[in-house]
C-alpha atoms as a PDB file:
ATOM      1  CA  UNK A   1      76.433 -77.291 122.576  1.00  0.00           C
ATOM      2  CA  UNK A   2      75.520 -73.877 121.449  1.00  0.00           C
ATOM      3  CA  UNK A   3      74.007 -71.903 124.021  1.00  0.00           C
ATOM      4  CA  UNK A   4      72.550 -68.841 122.816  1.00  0.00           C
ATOM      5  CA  UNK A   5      71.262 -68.479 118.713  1.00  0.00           C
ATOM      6  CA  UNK A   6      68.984 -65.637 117.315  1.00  0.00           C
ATOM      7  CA  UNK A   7      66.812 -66.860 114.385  1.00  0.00           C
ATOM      8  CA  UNK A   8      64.643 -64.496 111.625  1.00  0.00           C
ATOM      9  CA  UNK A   9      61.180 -66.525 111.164  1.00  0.00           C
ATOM     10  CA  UNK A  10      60.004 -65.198 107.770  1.00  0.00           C
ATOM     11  CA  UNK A  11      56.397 -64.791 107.037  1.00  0.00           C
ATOM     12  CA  UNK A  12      54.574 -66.287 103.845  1.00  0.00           C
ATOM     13  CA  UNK A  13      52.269 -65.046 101.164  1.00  0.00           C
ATOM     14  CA  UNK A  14      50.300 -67.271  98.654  1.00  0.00           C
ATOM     15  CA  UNK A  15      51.039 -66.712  95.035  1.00  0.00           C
ATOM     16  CA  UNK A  16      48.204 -69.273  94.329  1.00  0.00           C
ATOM     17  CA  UNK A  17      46.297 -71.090  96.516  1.00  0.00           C
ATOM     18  CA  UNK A  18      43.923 -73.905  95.200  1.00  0.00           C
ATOM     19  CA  UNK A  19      41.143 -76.676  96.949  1.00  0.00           C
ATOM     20  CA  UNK A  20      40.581 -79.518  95.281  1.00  0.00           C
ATOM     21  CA  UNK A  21      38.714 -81.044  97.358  1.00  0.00           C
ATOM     22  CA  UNK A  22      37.908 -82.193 101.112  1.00  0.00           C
ATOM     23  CA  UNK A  23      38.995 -85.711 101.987  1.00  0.00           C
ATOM     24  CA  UNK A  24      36.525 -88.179 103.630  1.00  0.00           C
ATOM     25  CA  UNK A  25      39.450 -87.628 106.910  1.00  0.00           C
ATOM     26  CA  UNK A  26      38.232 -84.171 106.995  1.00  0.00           C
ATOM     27  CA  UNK A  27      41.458 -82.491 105.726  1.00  0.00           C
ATOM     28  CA  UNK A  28      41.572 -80.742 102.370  1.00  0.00           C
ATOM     29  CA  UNK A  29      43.554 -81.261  99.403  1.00  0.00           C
ATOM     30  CA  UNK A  30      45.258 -77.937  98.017  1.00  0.00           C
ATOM     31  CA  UNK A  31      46.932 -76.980  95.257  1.00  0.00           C
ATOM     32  CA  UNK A  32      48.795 -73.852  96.406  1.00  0.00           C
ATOM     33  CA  UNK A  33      52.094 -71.924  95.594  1.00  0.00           C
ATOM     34  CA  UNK A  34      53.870 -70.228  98.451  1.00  0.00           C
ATOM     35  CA  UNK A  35      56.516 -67.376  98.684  1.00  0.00           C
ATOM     36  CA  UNK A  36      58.291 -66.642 101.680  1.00  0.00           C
ATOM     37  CA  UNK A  37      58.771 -62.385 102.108  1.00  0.00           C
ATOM     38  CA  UNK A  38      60.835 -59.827 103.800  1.00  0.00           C
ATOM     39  CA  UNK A  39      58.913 -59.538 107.102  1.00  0.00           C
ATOM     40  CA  UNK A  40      59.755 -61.852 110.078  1.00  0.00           C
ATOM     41  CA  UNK A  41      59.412 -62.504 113.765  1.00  0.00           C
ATOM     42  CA  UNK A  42      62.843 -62.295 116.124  1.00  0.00           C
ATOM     43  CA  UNK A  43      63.340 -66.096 118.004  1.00  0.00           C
ATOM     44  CA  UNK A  44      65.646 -65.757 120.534  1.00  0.00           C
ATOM     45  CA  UNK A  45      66.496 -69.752 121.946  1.00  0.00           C
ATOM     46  CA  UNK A  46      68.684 -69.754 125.286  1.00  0.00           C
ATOM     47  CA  UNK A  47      69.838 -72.503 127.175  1.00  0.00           C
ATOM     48  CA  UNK A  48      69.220 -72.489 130.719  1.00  0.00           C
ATOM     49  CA  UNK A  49      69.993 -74.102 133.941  1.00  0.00           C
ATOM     50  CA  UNK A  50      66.279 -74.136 135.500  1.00  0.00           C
ATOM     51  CA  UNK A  51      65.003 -76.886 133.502  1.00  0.00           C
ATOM     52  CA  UNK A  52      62.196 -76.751 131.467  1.00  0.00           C
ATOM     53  CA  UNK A  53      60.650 -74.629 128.498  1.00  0.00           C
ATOM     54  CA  UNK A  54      59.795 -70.769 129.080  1.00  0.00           C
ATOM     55  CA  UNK A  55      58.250 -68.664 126.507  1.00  0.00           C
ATOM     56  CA  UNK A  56      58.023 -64.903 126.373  1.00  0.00           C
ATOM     57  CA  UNK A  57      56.154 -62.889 123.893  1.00  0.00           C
ATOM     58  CA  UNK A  58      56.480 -59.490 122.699  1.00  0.00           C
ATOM     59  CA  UNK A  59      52.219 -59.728 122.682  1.00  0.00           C
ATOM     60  CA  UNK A  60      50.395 -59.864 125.900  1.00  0.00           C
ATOM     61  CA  UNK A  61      47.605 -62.330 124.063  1.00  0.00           C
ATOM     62  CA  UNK A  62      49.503 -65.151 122.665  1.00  0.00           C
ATOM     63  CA  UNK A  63      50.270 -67.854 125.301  1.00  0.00           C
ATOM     64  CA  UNK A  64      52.923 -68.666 126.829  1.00  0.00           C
ATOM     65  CA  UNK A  65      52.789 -72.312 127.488  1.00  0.00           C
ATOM     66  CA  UNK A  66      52.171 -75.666 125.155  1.00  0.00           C
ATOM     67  CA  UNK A  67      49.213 -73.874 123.516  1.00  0.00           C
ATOM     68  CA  UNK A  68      52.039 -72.090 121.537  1.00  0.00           C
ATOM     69  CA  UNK A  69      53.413 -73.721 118.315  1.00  0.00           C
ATOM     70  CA  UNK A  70      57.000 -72.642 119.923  1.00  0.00           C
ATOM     71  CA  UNK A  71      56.565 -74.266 122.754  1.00  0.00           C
ATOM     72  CA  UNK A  72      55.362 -77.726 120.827  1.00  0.00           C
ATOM     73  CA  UNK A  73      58.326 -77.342 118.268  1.00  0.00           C
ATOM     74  CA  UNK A  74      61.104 -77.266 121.438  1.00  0.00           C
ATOM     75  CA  UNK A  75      58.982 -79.745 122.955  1.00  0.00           C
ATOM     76  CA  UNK A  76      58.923 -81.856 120.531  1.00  0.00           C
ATOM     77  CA  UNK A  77      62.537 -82.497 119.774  1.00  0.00           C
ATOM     78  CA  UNK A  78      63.490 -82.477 123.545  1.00  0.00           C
ATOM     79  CA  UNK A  79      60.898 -85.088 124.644  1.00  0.00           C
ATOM     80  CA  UNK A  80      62.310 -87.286 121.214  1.00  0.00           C
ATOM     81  CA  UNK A  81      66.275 -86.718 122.391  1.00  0.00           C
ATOM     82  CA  UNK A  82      65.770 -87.322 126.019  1.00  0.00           C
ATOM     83  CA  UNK A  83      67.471 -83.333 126.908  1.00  0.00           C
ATOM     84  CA  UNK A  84      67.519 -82.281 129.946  1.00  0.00           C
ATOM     85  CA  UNK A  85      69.011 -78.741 129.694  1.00  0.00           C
ATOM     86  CA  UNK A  86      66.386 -75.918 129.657  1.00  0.00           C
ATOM     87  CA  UNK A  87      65.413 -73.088 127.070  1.00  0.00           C
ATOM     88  CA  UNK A  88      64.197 -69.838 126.891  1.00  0.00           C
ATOM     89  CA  UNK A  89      62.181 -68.844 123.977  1.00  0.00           C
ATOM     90  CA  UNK A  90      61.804 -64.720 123.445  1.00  0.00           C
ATOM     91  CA  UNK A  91      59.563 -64.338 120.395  1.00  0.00           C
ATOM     92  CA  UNK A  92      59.136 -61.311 119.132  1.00  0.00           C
ATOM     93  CA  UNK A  93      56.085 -60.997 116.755  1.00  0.00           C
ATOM     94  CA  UNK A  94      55.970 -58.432 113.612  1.00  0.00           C
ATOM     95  CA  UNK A  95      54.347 -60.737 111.001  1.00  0.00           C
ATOM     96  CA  UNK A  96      50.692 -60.178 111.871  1.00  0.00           C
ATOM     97  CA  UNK A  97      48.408 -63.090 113.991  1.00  0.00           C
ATOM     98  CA  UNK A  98      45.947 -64.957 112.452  1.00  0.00           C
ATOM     99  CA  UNK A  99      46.481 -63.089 109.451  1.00  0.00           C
ATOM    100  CA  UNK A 100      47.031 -65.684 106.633  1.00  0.00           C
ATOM    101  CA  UNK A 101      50.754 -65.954 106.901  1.00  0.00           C
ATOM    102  CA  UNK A 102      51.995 -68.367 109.202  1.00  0.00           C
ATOM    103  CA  UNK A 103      53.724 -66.969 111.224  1.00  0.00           C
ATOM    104  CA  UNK A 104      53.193 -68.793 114.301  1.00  0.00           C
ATOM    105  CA  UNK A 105      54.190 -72.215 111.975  1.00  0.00           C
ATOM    106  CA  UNK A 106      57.494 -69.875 110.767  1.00  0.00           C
ATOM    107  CA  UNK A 107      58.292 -69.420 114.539  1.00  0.00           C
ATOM    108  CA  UNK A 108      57.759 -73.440 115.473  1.00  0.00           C
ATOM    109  CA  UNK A 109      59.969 -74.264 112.014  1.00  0.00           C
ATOM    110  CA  UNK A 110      63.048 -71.720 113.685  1.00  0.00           C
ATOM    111  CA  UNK A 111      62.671 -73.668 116.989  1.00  0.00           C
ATOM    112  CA  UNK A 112      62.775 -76.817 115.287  1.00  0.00           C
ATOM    113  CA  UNK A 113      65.928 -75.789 113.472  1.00  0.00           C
ATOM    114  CA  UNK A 114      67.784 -73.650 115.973  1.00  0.00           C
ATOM    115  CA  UNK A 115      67.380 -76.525 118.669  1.00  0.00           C
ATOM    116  CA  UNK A 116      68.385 -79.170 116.325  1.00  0.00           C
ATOM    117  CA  UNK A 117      71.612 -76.939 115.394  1.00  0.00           C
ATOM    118  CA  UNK A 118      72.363 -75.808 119.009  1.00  0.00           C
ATOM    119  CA  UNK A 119      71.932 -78.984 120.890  1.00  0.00           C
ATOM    120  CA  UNK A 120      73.764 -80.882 117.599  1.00  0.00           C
ATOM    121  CA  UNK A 121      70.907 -83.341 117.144  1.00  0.00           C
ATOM    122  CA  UNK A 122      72.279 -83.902 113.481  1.00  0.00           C
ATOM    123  CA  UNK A 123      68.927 -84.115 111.878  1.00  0.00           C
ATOM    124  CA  UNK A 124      68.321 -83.171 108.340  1.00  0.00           C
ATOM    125  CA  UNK A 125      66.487 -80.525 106.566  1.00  0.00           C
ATOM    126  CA  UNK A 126      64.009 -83.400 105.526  1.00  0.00           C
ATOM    127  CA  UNK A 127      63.758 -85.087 108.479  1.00  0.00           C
ATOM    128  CA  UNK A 128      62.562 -81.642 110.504  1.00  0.00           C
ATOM    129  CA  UNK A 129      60.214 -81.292 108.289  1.00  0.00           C
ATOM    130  CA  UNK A 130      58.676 -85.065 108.494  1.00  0.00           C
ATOM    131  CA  UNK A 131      58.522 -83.498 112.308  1.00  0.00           C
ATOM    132  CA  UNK A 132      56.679 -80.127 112.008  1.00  0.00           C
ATOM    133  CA  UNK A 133      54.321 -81.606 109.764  1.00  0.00           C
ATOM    134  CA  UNK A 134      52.870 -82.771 113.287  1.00  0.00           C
ATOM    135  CA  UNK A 135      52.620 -79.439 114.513  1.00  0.00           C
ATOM    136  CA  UNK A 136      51.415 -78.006 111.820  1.00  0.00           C
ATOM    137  CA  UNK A 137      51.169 -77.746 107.933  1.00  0.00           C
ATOM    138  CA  UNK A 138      52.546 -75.382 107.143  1.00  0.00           C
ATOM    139  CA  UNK A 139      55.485 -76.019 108.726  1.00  0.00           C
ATOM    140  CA  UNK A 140      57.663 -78.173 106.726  1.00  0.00           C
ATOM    141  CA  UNK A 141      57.145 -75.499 103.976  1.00  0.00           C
ATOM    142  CA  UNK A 142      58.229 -72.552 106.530  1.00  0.00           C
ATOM    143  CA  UNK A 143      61.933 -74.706 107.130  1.00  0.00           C
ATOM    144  CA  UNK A 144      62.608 -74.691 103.902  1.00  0.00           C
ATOM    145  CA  UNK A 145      61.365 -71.292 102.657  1.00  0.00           C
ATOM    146  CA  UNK A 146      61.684 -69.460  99.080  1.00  0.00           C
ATOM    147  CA  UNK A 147      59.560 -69.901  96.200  1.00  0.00           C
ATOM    148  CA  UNK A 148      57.519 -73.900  96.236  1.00  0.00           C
ATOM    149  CA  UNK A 149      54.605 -75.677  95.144  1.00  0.00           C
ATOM    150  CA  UNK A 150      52.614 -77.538  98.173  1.00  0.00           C
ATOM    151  CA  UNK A 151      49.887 -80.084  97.538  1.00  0.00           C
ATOM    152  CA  UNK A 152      48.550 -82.521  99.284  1.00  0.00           C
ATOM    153  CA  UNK A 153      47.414 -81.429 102.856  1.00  0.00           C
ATOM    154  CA  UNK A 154      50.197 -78.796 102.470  1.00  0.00           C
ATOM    155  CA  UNK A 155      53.005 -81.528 103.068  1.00  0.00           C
ATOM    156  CA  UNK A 156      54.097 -82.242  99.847  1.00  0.00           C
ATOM    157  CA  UNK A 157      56.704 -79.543  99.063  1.00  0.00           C
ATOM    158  CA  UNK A 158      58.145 -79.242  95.019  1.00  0.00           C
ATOM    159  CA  UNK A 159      60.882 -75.776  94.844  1.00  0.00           C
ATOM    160  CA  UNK A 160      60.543 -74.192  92.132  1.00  0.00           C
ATOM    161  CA  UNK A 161      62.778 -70.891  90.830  1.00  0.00           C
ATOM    162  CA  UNK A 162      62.810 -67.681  92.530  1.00  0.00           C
ATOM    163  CA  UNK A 163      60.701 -65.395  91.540  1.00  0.00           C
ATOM    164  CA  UNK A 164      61.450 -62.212  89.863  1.00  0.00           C
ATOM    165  CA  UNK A 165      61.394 -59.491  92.714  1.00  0.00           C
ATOM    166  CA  UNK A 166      60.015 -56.934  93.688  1.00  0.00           C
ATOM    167  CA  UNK A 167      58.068 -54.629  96.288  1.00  0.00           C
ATOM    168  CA  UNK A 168      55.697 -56.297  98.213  1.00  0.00           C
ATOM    169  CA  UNK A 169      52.904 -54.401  99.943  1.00  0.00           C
ATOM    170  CA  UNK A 170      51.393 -56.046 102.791  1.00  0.00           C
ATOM    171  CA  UNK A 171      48.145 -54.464 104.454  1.00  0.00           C
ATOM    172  CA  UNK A 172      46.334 -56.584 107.572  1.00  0.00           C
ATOM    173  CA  UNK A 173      42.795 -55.185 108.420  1.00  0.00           C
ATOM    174  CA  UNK A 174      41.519 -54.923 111.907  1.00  0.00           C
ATOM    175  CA  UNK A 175      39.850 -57.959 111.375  1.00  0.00           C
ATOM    176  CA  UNK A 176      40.755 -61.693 112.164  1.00  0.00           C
ATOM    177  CA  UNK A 177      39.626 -64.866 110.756  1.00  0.00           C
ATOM    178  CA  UNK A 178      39.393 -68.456 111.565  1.00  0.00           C
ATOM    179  CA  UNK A 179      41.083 -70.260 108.706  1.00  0.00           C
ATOM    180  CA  UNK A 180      39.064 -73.481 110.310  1.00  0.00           C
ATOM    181  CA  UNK A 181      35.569 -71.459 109.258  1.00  0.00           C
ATOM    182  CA  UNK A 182      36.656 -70.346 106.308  1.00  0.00           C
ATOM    183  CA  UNK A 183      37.373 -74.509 105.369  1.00  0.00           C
ATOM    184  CA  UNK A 184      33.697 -75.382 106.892  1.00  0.00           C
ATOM    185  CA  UNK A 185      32.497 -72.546 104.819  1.00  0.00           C
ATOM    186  CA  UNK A 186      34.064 -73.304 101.387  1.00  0.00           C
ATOM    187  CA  UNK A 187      32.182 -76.559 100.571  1.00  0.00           C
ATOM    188  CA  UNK A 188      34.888 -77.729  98.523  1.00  0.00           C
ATOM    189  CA  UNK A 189      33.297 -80.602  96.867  1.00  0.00           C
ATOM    190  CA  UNK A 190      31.012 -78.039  95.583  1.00  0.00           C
ATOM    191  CA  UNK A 191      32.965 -75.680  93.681  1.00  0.00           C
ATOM    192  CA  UNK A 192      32.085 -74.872  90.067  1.00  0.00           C
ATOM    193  CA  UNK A 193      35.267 -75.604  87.492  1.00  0.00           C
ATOM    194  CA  UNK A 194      35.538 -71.865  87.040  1.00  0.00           C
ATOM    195  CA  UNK A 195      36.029 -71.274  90.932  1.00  0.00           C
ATOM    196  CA  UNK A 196      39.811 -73.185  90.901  1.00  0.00           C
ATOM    197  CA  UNK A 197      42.933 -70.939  90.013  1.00  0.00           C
ATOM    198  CA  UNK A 198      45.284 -71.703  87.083  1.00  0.00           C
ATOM    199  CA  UNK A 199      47.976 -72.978  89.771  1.00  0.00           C
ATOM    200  CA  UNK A 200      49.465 -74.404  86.524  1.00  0.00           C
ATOM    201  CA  UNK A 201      49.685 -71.415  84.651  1.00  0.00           C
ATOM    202  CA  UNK A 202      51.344 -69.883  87.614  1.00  0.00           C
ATOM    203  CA  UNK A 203      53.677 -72.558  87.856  1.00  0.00           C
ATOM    204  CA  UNK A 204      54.815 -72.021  84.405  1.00  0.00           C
ATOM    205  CA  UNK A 205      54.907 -67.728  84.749  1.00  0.00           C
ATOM    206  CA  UNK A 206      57.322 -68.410  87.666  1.00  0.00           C
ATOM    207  CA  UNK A 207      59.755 -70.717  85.742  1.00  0.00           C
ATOM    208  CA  UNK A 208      59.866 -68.549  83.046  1.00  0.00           C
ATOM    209  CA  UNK A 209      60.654 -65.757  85.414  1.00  0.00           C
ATOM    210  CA  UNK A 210      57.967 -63.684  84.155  1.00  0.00           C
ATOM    211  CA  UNK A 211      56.215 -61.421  87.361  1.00  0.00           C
ATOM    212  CA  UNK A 212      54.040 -60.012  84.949  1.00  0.00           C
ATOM    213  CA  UNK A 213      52.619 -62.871  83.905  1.00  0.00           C
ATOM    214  CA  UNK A 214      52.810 -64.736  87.161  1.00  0.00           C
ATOM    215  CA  UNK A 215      50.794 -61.539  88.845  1.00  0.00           C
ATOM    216  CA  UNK A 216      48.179 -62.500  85.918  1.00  0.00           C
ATOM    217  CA  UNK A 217      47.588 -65.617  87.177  1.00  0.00           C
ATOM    218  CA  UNK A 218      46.648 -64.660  90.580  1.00  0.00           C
ATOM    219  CA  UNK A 219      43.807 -66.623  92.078  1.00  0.00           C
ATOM    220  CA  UNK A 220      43.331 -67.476  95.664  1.00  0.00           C
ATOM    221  CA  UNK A 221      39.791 -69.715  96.151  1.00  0.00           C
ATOM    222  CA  UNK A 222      39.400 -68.853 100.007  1.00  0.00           C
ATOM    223  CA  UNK A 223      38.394 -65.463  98.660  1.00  0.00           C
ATOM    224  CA  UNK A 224      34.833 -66.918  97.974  1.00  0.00           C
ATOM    225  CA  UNK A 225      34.434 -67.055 102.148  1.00  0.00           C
ATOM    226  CA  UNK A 226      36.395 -64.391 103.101  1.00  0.00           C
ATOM    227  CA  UNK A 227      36.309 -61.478 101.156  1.00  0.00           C
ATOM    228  CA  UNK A 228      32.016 -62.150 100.976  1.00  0.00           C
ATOM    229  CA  UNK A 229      32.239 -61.682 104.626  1.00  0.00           C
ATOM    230  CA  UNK A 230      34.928 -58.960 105.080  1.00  0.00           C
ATOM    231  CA  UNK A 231      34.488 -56.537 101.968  1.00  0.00           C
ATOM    232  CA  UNK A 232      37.116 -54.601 103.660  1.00  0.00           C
ATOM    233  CA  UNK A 233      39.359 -57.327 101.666  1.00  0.00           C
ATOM    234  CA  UNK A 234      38.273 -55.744  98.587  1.00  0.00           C
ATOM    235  CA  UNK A 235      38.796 -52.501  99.437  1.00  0.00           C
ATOM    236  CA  UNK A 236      42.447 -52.640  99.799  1.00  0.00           C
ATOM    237  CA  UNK A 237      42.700 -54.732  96.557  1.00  0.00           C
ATOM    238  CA  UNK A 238      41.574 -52.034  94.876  1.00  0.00           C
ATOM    239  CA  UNK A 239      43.720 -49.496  96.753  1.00  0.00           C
ATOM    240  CA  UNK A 240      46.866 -51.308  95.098  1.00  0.00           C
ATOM    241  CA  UNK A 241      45.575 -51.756  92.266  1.00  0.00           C
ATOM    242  CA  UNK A 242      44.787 -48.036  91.813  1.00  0.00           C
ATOM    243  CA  UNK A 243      48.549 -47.071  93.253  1.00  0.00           C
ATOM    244  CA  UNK A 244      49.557 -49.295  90.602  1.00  0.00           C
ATOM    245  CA  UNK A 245      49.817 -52.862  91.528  1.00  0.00           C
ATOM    246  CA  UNK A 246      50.665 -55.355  88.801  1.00  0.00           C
ATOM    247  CA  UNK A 247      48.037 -57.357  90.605  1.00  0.00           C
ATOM    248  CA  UNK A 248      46.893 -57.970  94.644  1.00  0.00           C
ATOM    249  CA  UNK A 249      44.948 -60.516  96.452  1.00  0.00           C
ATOM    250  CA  UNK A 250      44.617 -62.085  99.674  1.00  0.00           C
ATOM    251  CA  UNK A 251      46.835 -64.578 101.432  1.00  0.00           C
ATOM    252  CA  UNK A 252      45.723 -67.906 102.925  1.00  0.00           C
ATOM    253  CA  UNK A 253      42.844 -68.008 104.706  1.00  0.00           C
ATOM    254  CA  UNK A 254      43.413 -63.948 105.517  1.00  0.00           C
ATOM    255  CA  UNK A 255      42.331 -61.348 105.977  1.00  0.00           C
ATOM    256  CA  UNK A 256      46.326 -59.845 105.071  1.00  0.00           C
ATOM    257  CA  UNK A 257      46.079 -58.641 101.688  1.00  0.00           C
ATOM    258  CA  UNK A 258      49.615 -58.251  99.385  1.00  0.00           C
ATOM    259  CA  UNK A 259      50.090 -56.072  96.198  1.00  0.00           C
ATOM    260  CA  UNK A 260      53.353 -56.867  93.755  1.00  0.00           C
ATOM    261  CA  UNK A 261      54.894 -53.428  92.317  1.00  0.00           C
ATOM    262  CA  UNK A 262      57.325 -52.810  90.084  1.00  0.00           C
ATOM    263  CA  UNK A 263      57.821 -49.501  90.863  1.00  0.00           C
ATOM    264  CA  UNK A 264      59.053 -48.622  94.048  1.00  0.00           C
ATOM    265  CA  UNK A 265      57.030 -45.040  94.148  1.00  0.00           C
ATOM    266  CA  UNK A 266      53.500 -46.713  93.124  1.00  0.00           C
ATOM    267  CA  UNK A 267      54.141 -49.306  96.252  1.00  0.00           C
ATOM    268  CA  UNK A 268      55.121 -46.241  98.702  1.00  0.00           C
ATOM    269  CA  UNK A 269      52.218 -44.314  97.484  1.00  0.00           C
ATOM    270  CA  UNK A 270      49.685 -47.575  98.120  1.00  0.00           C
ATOM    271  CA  UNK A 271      51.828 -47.531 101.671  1.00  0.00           C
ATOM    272  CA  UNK A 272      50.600 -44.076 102.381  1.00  0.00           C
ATOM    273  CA  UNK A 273      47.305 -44.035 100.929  1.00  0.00           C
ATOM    274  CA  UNK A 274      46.621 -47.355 103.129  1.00  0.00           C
ATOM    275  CA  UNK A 275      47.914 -45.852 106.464  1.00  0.00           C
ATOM    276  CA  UNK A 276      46.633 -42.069 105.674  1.00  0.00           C
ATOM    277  CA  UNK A 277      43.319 -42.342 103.111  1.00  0.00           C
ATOM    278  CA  UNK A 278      40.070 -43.346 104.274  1.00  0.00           C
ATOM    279  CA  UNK A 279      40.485 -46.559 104.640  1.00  0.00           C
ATOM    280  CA  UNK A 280      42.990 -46.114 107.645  1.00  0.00           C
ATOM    281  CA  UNK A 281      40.762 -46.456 110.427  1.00  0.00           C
ATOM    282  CA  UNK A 282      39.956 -50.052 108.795  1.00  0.00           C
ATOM    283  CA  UNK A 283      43.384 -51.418 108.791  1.00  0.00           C
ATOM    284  CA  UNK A 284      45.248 -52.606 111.284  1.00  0.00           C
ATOM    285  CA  UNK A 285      49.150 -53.017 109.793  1.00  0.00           C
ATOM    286  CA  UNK A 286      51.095 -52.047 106.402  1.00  0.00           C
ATOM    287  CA  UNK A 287      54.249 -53.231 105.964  1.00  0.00           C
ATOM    288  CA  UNK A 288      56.433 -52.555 102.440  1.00  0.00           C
ATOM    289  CA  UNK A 289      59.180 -55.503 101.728  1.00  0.00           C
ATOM    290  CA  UNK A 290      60.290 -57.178  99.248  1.00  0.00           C
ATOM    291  CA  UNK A 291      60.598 -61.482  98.439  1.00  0.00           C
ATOM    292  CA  UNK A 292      62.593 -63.504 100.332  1.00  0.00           C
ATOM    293  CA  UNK A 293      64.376 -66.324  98.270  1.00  0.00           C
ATOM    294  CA  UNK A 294      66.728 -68.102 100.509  1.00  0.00           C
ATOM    295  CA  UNK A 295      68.099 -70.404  97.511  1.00  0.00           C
ATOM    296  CA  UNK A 296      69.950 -68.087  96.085  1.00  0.00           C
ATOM    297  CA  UNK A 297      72.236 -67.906  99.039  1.00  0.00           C
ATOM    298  CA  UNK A 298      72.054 -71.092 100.476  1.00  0.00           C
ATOM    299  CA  UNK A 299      70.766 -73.760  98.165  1.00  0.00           C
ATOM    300  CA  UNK A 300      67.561 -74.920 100.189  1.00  0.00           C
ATOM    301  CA  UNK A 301      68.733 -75.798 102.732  1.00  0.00           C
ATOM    302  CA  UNK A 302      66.662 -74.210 104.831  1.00  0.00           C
ATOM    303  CA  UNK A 303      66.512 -71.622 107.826  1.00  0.00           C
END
């Protein structure tokens, strides 16, 4: 048994994000391409001898109890394996809340790993992720990180290359959103033909390693709902784009929006003018990072 293990959840942006449709089960079919980045949350997993699960946060809102993901994730394996020991969960949170980048389903996917390693379970990468499916969607896809194509109801995971990198420019405004209105708000069986991104397209940019191209075929269909109803989105679109952004757009549901640069003094001027310029007051958290493609060093197989 290994008693003590430190994890790095990584947040997510979406390159693409697509939906086709919503099922007569009330879940919707997407089309999306996700890219795990630089910026994560610190999960600290410690095995006690009090029984039970205990979760501290670095946050004073997020709970503490089974109404966090963590909490489910350790739960989850423990009730399955019959384990008796106890663990402490310290999560500390840097990847912004409700903010479009699942971070609270990449904190769940490093409890699901880190107790599989450290109480030797012996699962597979595959078989976690036919787990956190139940606690959330995103969640297979945040075990096996990098650079992938998810369909379905987000379960359905194809890698694909990693993508060129580069600086990433993350900006949160001081604004949250309920990814479950922006769904109800959508009306996805009503979307015109020339509402859907090119996820195809963008498929094709990435595995021809071309960011330029790839940054072209941006398109994110949540935008319709959320940027309508926070123009704040737009604003800091266009604050990239002016510092030079090859292009920028919002992830998931939101409200976080991310800007790709080539050049490393465009994305610290965007940086500057986001946390100095007028629209400071409006924005809640910057961050400057780059990708994070975990293939390269350890050939998907996951956290």
């Amino acid at each position: 048994m290994i008693k003590h293990m430190n994890l790095k959840a990584h947040g997510k942006i979406n390159l693409g994000l697509d939906v086709l449709r919503r099922r007569e089960d009330g879940y919707h079919e997407v089309k999306m391409v996700m890219q795990t980045v630089g910026l994560y949350d610190s999960v600290d997993l410690r095995v006690n001898g009090r029984g039970g699960i205990h979760v501290e946060t670095n946050l004073y809102y997020l709970p503490n109890n089974e109404n966090n993901l963590v909490w489910k994730a350790a739960d989850l394996l423990m009730e399955e394996f019959g384990i008796r020991e106890g663990l402490d969960i310290r999560l500390k949170k840097f990847i912004p809340v409700a903010a479009g980048m699942a971070g609270g389903s990449s904190d769940a996917a490093a409890v699901l790993f880190g107790v599989n390693r450290m109480f030797g379970l012996g699962l597979s990468l595959e078989e976690l992720k036919k787990r956190g499916v139940k606690i959330g969607a995103d969640v297979p896809y945040c075990l096996m990180r990098g650079t992938a194509l998810s369909e379905g109801i987000g379960e359905i995971l194809t890698p694909l290359p990693p993508v060129p990198q580069c600086r990433v420019l993350l900006a949160k405004p001081n604004i949250n959103v309920s990814t479950k209105w922006v769904y109800e708000n959508l009306r996805a069986n009503e979307l015109r033909p020339e509402d859907h991104p090119d996820i195809d397209g963008l498929t094709d940019a990435i595995r021809r390693g071309d960011l330029k191209e790839m940054a072209g075929k941006f398109g994110n269909v949540l935008e319709l709902v959320t940027e309508k109803r926070y123009p704040v989105i737009g604003d800091i679109k266009n604050v990239m784009l002016r510092c030079g952004a090859l292009n920028a757009m919002m992830s998931g549901s939101g409200p976080t929006v991310f800007g790709l640069f080539e050049n490393e003094g465009d994305a610290k001027k965007a940086y500057w003018t986001l946390r100095n310029g007028r629209l400071s007051g409006r924005v809640r958290q910057v961050y400057l990072t780059n990708f994070f493609n975990n293939r390269e060093v350890s050939n998907g197989s996951g956290l």
